[in-house]
Protein backbone atom coordinates (compact mmCIF):
# COMPACT_ATOMS: atom_id res chain seq x y z
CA UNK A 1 -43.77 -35.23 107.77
CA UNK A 2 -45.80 -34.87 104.75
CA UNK A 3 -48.60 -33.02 106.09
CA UNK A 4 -49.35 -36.13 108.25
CA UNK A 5 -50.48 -35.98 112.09
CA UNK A 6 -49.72 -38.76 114.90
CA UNK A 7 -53.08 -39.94 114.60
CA UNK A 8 -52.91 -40.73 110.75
CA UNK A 9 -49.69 -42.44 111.31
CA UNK A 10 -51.26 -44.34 113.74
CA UNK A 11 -53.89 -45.54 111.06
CA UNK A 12 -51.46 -46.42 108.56
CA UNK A 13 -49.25 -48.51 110.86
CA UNK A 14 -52.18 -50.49 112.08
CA UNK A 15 -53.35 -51.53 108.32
CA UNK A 16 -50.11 -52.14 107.62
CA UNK A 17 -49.96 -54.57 110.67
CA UNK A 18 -53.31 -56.02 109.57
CA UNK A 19 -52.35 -56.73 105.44
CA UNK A 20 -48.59 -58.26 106.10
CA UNK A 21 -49.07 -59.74 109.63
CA UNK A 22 -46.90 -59.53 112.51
CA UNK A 23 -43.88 -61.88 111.31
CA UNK A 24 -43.95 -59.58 107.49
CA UNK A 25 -44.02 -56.46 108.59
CA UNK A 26 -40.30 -55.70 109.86
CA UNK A 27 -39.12 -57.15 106.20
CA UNK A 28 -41.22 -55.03 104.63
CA UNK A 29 -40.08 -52.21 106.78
CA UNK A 30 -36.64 -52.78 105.99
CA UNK A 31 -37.33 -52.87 102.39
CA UNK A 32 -38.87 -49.95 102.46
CA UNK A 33 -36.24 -48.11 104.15
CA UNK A 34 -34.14 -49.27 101.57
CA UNK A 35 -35.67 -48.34 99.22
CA UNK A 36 -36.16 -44.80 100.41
CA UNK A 37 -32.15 -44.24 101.32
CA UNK A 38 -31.82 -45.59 97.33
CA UNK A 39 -34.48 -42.46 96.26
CA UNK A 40 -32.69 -40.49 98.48
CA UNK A 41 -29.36 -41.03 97.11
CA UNK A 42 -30.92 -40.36 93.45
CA UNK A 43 -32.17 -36.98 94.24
CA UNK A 44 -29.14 -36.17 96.08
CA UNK A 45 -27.32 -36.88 92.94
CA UNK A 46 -29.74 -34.99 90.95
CA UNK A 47 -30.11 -32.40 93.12
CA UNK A 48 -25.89 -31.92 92.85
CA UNK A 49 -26.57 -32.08 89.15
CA UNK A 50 -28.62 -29.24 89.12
CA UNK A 51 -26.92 -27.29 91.39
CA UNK A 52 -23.91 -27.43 89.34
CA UNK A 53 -25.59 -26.79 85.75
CA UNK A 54 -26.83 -23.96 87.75
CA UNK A 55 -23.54 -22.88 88.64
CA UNK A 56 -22.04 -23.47 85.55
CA UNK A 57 -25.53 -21.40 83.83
CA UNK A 58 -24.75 -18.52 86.40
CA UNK A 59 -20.95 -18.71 85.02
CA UNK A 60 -21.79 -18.20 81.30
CA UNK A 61 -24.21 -15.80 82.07
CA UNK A 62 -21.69 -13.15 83.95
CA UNK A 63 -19.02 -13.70 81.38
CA UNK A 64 -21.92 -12.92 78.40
CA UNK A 65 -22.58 -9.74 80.69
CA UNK A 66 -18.73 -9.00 81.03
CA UNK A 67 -17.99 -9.34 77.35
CA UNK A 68 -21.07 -6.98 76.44
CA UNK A 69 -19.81 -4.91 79.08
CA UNK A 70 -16.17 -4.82 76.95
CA UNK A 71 -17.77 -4.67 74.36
CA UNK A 72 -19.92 -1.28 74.92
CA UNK A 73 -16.91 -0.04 76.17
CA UNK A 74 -14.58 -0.92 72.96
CA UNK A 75 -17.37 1.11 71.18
CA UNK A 76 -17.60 4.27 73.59
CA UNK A 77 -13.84 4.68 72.99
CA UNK A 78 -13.19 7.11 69.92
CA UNK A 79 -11.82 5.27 66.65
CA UNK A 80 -8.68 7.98 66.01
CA UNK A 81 -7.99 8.54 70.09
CA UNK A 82 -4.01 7.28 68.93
CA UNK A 83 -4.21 9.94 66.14
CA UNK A 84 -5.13 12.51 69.21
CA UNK A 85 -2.75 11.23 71.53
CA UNK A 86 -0.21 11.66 68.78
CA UNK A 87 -1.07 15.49 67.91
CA UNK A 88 -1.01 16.22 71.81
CA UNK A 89 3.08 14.82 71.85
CA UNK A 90 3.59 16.56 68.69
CA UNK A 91 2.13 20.20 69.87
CA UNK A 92 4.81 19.02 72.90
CA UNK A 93 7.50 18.43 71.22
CA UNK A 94 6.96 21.38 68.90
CA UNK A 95 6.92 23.39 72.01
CA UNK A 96 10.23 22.09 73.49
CA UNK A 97 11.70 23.27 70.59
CA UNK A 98 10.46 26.35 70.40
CA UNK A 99 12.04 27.04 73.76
C-alpha cells in the first residue's frame, strides 16, 4: 500500500487521532473514503478513455498498414497484365481454329 509498512500506518493513525480528536475522526474518515471512491471513479473513467483512444489508435493504424499493403500490391501488378491475358486467349483461339 504505497510503499508503507504497519508501523508507519500506525504513526499516521495516531496523529490523526491526536489533530481531529476522538469524536472527528470517523467523519473525517468517511469523507475521506469518499472522496477516494470519487478519484477512483475519475480514473476509472479516464483510464476507459484511454483504453479506447488506444483501441481506436491501434484501429487506424492496421488499416494505414492494410491500405499500404494494397497499395504496394496495386503497384507490383504489371500496368498491361489485361493486354497479356488477352494475347494468351487470342494465341487460343487462333489455335482452335487452326485445328
Amino acid at each position: 500500500m504505497f510503499g508503507l509498512g504497519w508501523d508507519h500506518l500506525v504513526v499516521i493513525f495516531v496523529v490523526a487521532l491526536v489533530v481531529f480528536g476522538p469524536g472527528e475522526l470517523p467523519s473525517v474518515m468517511r469523507s475521506l473514503g469518499a472522496t477516494m471512491k470519487t478519484v477512483n471513479r475519475y480514473l476509472g473513467d479516464f483510464r476507459r478513455q484511454f483504453d479506447d483512444a488506444m483501441r481506436e489508435a491501434e484501429k487506424e493504424l492496421d488499416l494505414e498498414e492494410t491500405r499500404s499493403k494494397l497499395q504496394q500490391a496495386v503497384n507490383s501488378v504489371p500496368q498491361d497484365a489485361g493486354g497479356i491475358a488477352v494475347t494468351k486467349e487470342s494465341s487460343e483461339d487462333a489455335r482452335t481454329a487452326a485445328s
